[in-house]
Protein backbone atom coordinates (compact mmCIF):
# COMPACT_ATOMS: atom_id res chain seq x y z
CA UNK A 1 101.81 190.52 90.60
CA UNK A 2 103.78 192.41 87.97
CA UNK A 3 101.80 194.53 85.90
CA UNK A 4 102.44 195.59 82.64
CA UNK A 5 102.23 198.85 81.81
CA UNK A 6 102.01 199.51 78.20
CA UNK A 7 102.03 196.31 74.93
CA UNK A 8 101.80 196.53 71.48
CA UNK A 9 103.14 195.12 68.15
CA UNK A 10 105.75 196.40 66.24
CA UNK A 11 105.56 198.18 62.78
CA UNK A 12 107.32 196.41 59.77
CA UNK A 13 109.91 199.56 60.15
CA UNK A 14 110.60 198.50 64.59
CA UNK A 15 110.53 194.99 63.39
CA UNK A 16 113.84 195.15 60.79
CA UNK A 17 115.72 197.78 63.14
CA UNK A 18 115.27 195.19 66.16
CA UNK A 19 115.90 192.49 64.26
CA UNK A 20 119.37 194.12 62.86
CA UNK A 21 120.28 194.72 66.29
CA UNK A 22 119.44 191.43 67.72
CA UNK A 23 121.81 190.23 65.01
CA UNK A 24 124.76 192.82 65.72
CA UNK A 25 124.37 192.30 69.58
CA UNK A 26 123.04 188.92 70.14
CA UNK A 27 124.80 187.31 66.31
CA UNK A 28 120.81 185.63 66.23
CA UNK A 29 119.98 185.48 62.81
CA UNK A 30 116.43 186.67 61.62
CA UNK A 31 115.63 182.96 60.16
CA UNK A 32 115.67 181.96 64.30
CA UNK A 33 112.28 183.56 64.85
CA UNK A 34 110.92 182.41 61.27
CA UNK A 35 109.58 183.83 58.13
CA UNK A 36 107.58 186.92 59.60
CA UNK A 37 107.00 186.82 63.29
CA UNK A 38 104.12 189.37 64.56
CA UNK A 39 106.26 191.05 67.26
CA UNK A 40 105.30 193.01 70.50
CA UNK A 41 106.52 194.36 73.09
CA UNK A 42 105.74 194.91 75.99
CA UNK A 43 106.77 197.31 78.85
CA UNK A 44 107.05 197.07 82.84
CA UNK A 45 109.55 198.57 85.80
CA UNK A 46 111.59 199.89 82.82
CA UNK A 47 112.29 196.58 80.91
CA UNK A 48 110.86 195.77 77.89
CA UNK A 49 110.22 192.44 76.49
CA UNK A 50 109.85 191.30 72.77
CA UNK A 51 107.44 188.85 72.32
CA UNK A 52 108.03 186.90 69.11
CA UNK A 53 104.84 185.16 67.95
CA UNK A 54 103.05 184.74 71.76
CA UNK A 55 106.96 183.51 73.25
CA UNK A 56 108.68 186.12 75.46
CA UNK A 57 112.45 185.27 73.67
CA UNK A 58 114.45 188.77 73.97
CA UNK A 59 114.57 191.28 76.79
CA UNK A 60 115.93 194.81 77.22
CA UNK A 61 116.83 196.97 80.07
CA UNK A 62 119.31 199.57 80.44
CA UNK A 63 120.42 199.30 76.70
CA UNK A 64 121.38 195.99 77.34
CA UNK A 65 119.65 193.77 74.82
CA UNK A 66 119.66 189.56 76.32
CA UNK A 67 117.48 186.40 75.38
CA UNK A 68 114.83 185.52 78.17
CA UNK A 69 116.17 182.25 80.10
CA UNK A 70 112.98 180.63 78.28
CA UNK A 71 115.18 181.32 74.59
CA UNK A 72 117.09 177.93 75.21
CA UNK A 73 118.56 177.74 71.85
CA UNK A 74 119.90 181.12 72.16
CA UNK A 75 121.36 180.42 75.42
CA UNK A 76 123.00 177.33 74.42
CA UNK A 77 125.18 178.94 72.36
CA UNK A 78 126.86 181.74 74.71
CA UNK A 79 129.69 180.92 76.31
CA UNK A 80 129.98 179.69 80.16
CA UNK A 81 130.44 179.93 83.58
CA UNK A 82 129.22 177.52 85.65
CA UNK A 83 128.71 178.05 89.33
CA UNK A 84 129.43 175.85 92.61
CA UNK A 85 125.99 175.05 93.94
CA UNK A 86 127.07 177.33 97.16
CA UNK A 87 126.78 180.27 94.84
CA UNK A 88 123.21 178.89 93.01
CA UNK A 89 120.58 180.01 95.87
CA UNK A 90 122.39 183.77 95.65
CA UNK A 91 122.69 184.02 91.76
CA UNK A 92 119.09 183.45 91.84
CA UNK A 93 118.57 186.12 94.86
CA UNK A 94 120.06 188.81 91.68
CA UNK A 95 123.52 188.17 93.17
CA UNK A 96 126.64 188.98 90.52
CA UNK A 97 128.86 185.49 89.93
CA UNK A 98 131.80 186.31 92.48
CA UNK A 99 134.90 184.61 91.11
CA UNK A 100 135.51 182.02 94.23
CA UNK A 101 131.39 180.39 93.35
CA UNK A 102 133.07 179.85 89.77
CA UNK A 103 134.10 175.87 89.09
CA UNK A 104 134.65 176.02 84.80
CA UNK A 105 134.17 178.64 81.61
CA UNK A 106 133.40 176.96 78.75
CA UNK A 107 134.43 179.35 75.51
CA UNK A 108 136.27 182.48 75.37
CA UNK A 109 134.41 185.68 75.87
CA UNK A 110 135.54 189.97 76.44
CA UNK A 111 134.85 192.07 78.86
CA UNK A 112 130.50 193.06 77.79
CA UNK A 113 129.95 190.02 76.15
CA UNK A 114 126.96 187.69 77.49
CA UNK A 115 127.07 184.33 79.38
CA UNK A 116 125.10 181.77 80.10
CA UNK A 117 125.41 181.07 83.94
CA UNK A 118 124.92 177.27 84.95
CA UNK A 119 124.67 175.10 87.82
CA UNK A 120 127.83 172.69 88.26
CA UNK A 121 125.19 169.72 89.64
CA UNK A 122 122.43 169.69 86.89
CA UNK A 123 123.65 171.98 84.12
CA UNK A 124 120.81 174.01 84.14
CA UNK A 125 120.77 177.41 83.02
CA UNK A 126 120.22 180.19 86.27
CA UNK A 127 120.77 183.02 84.42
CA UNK A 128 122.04 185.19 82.06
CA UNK A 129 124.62 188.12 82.82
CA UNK A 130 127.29 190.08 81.39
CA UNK A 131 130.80 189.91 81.44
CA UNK A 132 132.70 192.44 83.68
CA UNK A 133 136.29 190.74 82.44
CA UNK A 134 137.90 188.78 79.55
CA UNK A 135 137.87 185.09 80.32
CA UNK A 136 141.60 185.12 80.35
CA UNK A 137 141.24 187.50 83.26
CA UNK A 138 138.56 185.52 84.66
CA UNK A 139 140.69 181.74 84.76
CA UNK A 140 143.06 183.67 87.56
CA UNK A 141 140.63 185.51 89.49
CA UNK A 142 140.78 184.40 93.47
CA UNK A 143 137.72 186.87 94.03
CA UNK A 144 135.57 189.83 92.82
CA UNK A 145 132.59 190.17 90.75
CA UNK A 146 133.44 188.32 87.13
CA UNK A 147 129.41 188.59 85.23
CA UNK A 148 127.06 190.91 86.21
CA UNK A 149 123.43 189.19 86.63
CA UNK A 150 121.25 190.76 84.00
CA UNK A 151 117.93 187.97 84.40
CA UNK A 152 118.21 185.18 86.83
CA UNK A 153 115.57 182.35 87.68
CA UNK A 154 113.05 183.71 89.83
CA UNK A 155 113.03 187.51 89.16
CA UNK A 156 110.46 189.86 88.40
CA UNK A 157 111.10 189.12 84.22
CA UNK A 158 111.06 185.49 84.78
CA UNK A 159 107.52 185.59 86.68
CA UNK A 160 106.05 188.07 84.01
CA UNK A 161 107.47 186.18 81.39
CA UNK A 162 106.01 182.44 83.00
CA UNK A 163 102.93 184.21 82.95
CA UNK A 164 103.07 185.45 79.63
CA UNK A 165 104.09 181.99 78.09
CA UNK A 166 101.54 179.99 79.99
């Protein structure tokens, strides 16, 4: 079981400088989490996760800053690639979306940007990655990696964080 290693709530001072980067980097405004969510965060195998009043929503590793695949809303709004169901069982083995498993983007995005990865069958969202080209470079692409997985269903975050929320 994943163990984690250090938790503990953020001071009012953490608390606005996450919150103005969750708005620079994720464009989730501070209203989202309500009028003055107790925050903490808590630590394991490098990753830390900010838990916003008992819910696991944002996640950081690397100095990448993403929503948890349990922040729906969040999720909903990044634009899309959605994945042949060929390339589903490998996305969620912390494979990168290759460019021949893509079947449709849905919104324009740049090269760092986050996406929302989803199954072509059931819409459901797999997992959450980041862009390694424009979308315009993306539409063409016969083959390569296109988004690199950040959090996928089924990975050590998404265990920690079902036991967290349950």
């Amino acid at each position: 079981m994943n163990k984690i290693l250090k938790r503990h709530f953020l001071k009012s001072k953490e608390v606005r400088k996450l919150m103005a980067e969750i708005k620079e980097k994720l464009k989730i405004s501070r209203e989202t989490f309500g009028k003055n969510p107790k925050i903490e965060v808590a630590e394991f195998n490098g990753i830390k996760i900010f838990i916003f009043d008992s819910k696991p929503l944002i996640a950081s590793h690397e100095d990448a800053l993403f929503p948890t695949l349990i922040f729906d809303d969040s999720l909903r709004s990044l634009p899309k690639v959605i994945v042949d169901m060929g390339a589903v069982p490998h996305i969620c083995n912390g494979a990168d979306v290759m460019a021949p498993g893509m079947v449709e983007l849905e919104g324009k995005f740049c090269k760092g940007d986050l996406i929302a990865v989803l199954d072509e069958k059931n819409r459901k969202l797999i997992a959450v990655g980041m862009a390694l080209k424009d979308s315009e470079e993306i539409v063409g692409a016969k083959r390569g990696r296109v988004v690199k997985n950040l959090h996928y269903v089924g990975d050590k975050l998404w265990r920690l964080i079902k036991s967290l929320s349950s």
